[in-house]
PDB file of N, CA and C in Angstrom:
ATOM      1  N   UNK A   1      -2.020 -44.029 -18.930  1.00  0.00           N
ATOM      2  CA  UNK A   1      -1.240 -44.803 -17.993  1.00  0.00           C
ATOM      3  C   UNK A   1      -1.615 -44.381 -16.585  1.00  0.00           C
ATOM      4  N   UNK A   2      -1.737 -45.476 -15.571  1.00  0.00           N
ATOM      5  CA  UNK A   2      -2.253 -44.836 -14.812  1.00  0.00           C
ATOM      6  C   UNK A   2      -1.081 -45.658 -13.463  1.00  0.00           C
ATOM      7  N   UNK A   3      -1.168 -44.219 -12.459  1.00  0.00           N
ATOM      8  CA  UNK A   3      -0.024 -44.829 -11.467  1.00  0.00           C
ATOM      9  C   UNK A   3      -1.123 -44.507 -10.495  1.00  0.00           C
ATOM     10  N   UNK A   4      -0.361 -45.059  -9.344  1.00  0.00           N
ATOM     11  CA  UNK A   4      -0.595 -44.432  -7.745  1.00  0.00           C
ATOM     12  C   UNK A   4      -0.351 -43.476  -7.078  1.00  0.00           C
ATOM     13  N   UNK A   5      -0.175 -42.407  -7.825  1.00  0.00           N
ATOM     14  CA  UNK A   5       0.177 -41.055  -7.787  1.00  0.00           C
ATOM     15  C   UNK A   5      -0.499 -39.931  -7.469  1.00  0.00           C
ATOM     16  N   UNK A   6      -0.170 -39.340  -6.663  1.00  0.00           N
ATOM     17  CA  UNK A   6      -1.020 -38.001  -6.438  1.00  0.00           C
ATOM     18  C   UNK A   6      -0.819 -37.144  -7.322  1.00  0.00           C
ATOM     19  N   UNK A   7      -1.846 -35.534  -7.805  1.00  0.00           N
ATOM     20  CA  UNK A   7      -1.501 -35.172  -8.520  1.00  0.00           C
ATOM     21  C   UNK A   7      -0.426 -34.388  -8.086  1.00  0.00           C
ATOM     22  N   UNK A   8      -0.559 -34.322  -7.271  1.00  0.00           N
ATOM     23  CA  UNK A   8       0.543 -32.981  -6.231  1.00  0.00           C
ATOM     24  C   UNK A   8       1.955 -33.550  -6.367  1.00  0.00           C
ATOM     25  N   UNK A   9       1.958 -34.864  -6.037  1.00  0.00           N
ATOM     26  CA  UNK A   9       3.257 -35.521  -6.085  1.00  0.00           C
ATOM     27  C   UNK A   9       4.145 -35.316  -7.606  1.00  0.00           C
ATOM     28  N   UNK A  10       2.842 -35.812  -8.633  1.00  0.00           N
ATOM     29  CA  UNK A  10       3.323 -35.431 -10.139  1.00  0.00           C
ATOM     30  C   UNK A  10       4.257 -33.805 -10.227  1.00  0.00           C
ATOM     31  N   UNK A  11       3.082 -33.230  -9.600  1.00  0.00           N
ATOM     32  CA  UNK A  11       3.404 -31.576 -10.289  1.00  0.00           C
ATOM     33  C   UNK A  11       4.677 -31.148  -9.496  1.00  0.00           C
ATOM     34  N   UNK A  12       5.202 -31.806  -7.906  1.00  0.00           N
ATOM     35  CA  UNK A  12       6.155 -31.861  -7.314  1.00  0.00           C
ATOM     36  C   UNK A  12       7.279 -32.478  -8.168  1.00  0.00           C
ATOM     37  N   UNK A  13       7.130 -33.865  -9.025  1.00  0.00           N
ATOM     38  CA  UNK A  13       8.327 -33.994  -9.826  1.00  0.00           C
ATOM     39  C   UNK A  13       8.209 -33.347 -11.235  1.00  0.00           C
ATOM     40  N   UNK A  14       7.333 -32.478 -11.447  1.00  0.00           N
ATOM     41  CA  UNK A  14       7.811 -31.804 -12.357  1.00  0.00           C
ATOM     42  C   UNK A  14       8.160 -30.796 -12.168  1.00  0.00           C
ATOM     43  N   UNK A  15       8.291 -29.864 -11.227  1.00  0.00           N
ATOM     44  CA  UNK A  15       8.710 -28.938 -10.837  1.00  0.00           C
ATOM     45  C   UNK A  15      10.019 -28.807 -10.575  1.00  0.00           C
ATOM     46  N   UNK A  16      10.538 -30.166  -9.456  1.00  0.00           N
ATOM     47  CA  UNK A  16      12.006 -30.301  -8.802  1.00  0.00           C
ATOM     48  C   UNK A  16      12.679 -30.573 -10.503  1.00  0.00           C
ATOM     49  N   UNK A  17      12.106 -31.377 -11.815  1.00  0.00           N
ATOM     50  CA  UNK A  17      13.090 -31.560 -13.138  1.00  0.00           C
ATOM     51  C   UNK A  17      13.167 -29.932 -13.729  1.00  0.00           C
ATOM     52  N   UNK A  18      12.025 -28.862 -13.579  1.00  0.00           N
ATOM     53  CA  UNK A  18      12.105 -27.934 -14.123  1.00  0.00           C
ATOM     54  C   UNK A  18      13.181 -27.447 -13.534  1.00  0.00           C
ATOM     55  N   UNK A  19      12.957 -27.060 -12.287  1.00  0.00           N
ATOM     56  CA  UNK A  19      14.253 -26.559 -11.486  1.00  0.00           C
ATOM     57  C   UNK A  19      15.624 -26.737 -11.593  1.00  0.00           C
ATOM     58  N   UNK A  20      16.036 -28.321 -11.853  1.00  0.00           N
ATOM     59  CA  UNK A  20      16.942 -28.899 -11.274  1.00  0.00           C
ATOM     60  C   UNK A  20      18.125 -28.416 -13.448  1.00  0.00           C
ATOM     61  N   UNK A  21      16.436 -28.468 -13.949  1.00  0.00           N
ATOM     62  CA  UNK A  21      17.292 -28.291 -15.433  1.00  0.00           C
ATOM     63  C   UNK A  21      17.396 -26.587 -15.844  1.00  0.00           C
ATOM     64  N   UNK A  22      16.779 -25.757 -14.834  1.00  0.00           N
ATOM     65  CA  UNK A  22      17.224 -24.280 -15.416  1.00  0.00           C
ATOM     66  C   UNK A  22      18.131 -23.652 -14.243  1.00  0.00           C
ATOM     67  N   UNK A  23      19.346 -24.237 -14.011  1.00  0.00           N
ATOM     68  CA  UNK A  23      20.694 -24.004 -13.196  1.00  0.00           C
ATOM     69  C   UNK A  23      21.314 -22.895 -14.581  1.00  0.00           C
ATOM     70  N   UNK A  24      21.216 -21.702 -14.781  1.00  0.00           N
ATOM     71  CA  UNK A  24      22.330 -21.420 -15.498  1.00  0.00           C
ATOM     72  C   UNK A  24      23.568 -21.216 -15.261  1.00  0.00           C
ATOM     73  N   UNK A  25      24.863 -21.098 -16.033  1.00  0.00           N
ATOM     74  CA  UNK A  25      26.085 -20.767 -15.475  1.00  0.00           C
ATOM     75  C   UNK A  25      25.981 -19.037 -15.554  1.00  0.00           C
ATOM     76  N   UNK A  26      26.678 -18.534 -14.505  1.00  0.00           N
ATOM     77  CA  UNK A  26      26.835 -17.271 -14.322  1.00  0.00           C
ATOM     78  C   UNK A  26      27.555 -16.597 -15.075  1.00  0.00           C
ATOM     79  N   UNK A  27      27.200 -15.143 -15.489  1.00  0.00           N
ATOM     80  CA  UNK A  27      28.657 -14.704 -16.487  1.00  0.00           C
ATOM     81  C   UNK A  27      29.512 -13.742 -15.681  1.00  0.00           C
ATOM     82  N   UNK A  28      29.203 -13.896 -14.297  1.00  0.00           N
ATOM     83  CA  UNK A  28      30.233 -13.178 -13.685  1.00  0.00           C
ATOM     84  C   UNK A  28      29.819 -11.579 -13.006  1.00  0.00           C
ATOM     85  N   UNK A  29      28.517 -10.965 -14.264  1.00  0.00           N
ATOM     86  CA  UNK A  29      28.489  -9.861 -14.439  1.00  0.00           C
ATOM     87  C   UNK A  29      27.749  -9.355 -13.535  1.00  0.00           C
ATOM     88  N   UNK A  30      27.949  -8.798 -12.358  1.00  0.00           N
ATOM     89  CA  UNK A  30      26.740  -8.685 -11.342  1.00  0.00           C
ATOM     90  C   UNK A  30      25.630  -7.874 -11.496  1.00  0.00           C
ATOM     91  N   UNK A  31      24.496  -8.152 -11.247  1.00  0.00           N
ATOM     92  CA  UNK A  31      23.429  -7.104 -11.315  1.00  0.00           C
ATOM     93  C   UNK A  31      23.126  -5.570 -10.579  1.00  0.00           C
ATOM     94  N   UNK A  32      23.214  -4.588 -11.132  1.00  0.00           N
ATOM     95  CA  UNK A  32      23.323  -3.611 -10.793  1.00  0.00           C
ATOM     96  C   UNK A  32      21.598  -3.008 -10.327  1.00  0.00           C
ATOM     97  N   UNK A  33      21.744  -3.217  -8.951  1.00  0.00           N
ATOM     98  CA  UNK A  33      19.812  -2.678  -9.197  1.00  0.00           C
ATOM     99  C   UNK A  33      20.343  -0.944  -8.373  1.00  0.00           C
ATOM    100  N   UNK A  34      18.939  -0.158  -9.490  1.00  0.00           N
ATOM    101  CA  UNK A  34      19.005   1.241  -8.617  1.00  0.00           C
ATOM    102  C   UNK A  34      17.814   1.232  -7.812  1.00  0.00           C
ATOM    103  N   UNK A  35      18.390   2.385  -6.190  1.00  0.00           N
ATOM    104  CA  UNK A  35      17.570   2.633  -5.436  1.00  0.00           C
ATOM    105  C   UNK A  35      16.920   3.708  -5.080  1.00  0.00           C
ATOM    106  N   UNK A  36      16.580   4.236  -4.442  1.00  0.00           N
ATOM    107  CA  UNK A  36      15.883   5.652  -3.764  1.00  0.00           C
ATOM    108  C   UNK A  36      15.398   5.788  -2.718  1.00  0.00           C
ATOM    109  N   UNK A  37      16.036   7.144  -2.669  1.00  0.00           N
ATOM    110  CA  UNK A  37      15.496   7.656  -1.115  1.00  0.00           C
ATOM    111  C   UNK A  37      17.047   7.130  -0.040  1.00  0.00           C
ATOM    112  N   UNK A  38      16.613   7.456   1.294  1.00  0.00           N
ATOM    113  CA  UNK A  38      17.214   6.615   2.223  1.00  0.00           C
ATOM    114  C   UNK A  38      16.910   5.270   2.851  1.00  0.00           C
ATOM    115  N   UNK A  39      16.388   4.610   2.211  1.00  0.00           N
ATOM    116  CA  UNK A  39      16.100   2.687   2.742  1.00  0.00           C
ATOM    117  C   UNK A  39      15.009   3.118   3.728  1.00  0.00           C
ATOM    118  N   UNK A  40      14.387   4.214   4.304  1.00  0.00           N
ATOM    119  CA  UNK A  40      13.890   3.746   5.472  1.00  0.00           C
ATOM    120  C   UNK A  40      12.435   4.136   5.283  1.00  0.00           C
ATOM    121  N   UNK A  41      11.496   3.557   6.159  1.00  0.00           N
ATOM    122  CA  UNK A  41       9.518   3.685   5.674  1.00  0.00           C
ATOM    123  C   UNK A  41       9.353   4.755   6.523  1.00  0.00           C
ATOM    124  N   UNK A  42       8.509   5.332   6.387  1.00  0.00           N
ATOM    125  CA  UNK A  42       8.032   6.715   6.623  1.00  0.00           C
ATOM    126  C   UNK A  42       7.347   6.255   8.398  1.00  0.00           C
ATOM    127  N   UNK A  43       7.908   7.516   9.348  1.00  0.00           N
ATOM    128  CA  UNK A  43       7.093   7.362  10.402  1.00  0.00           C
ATOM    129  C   UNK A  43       5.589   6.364  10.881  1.00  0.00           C
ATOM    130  N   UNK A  44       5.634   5.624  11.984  1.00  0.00           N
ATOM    131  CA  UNK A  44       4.488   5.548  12.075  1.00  0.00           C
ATOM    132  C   UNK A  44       3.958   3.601  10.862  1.00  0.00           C
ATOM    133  N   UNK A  45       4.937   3.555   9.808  1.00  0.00           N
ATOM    134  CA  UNK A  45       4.464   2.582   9.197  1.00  0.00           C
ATOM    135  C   UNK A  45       5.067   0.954   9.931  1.00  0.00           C
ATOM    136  N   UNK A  46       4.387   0.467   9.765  1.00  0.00           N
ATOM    137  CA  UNK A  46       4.778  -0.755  10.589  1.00  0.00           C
ATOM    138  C   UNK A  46       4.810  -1.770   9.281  1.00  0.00           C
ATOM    139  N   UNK A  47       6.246  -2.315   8.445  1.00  0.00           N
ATOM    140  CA  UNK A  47       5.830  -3.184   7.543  1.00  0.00           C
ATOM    141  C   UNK A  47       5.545  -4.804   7.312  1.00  0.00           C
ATOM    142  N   UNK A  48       5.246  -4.881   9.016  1.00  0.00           N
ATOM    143  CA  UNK A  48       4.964  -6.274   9.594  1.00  0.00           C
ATOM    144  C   UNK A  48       2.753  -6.423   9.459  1.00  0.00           C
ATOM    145  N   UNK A  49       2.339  -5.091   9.366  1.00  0.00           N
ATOM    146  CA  UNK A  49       0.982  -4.927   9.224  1.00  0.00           C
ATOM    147  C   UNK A  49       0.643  -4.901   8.029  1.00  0.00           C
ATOM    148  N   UNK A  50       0.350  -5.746   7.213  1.00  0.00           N
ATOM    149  CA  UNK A  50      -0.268  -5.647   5.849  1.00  0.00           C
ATOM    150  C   UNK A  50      -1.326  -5.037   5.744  1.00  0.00           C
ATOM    151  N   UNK A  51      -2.213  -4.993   6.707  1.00  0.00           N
ATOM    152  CA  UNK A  51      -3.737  -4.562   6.349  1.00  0.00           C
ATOM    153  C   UNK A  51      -3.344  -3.274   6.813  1.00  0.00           C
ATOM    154  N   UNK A  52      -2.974  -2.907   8.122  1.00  0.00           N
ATOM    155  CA  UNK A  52      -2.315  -1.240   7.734  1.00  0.00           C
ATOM    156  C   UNK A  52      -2.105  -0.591   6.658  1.00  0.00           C
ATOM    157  N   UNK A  53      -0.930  -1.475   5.805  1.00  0.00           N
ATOM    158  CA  UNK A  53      -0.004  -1.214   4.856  1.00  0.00           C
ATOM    159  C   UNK A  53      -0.902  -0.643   3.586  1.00  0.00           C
ATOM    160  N   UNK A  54      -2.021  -1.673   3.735  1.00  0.00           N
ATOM    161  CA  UNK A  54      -3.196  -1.342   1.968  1.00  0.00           C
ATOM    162  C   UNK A  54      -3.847  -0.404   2.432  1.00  0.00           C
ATOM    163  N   UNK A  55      -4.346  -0.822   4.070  1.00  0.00           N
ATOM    164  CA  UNK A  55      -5.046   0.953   4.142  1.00  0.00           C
ATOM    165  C   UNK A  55      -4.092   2.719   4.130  1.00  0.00           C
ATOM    166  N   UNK A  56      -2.960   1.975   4.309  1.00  0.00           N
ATOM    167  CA  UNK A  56      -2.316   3.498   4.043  1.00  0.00           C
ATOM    168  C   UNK A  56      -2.383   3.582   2.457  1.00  0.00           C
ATOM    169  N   UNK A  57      -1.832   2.649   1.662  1.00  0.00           N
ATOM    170  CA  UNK A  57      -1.938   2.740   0.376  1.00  0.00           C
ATOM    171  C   UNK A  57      -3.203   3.221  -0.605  1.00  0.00           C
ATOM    172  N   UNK A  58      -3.770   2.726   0.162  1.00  0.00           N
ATOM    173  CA  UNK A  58      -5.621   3.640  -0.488  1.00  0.00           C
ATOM    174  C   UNK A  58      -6.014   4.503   0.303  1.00  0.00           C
ATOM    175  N   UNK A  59      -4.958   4.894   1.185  1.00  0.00           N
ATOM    176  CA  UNK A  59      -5.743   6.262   1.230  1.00  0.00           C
ATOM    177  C   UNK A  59      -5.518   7.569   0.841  1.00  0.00           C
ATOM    178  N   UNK A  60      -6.088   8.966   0.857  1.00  0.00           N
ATOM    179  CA  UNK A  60      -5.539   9.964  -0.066  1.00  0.00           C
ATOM    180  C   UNK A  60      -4.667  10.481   0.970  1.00  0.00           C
ATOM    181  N   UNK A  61      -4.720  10.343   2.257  1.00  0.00           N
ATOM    182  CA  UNK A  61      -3.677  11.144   3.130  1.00  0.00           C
ATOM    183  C   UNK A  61      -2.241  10.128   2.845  1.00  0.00           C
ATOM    184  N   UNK A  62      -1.620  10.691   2.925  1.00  0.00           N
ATOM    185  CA  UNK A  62      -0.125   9.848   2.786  1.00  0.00           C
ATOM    186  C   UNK A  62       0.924   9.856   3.917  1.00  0.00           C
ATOM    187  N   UNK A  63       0.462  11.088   4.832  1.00  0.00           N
ATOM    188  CA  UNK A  63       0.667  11.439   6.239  1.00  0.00           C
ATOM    189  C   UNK A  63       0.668  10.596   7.456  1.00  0.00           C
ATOM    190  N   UNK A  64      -0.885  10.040   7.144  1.00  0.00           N
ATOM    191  CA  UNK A  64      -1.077   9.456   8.026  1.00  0.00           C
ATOM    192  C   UNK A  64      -0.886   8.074   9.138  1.00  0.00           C
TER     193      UNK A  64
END
């Protein structure tokens, strides 16, 4: 069958029916997430710099 359809448009209404049909009802029970540490990034890290962010992450100093 063929429409005038983009595919994007398709995968857009199948997405908004996926969505619109996995609403569950809540059981009330709230999610308990655990944390660590004190919330805050270590001196010096800026977490607006991603490419900072991977180069601190690969590197062996952790200091720095």
């Amino acid at each position: 069958m063929e429409t005038d359809r983009t595919l994007t448009s398709v995968i857009e209404d199948a997405l908004r029916a996926a969505l619109a049909g996995s609403e569950r009802k809540r059981d009330g029970n709230p999610v308990v997430l655990t944390t660590f540490g004190g919330g805050w990034t270590l001196p010096g890290v800026d977490i607006d710099d991603s490419a900072s962010l991977l180069d601190r992450m690969e590197s062996d100093d952790r200091t720095a």
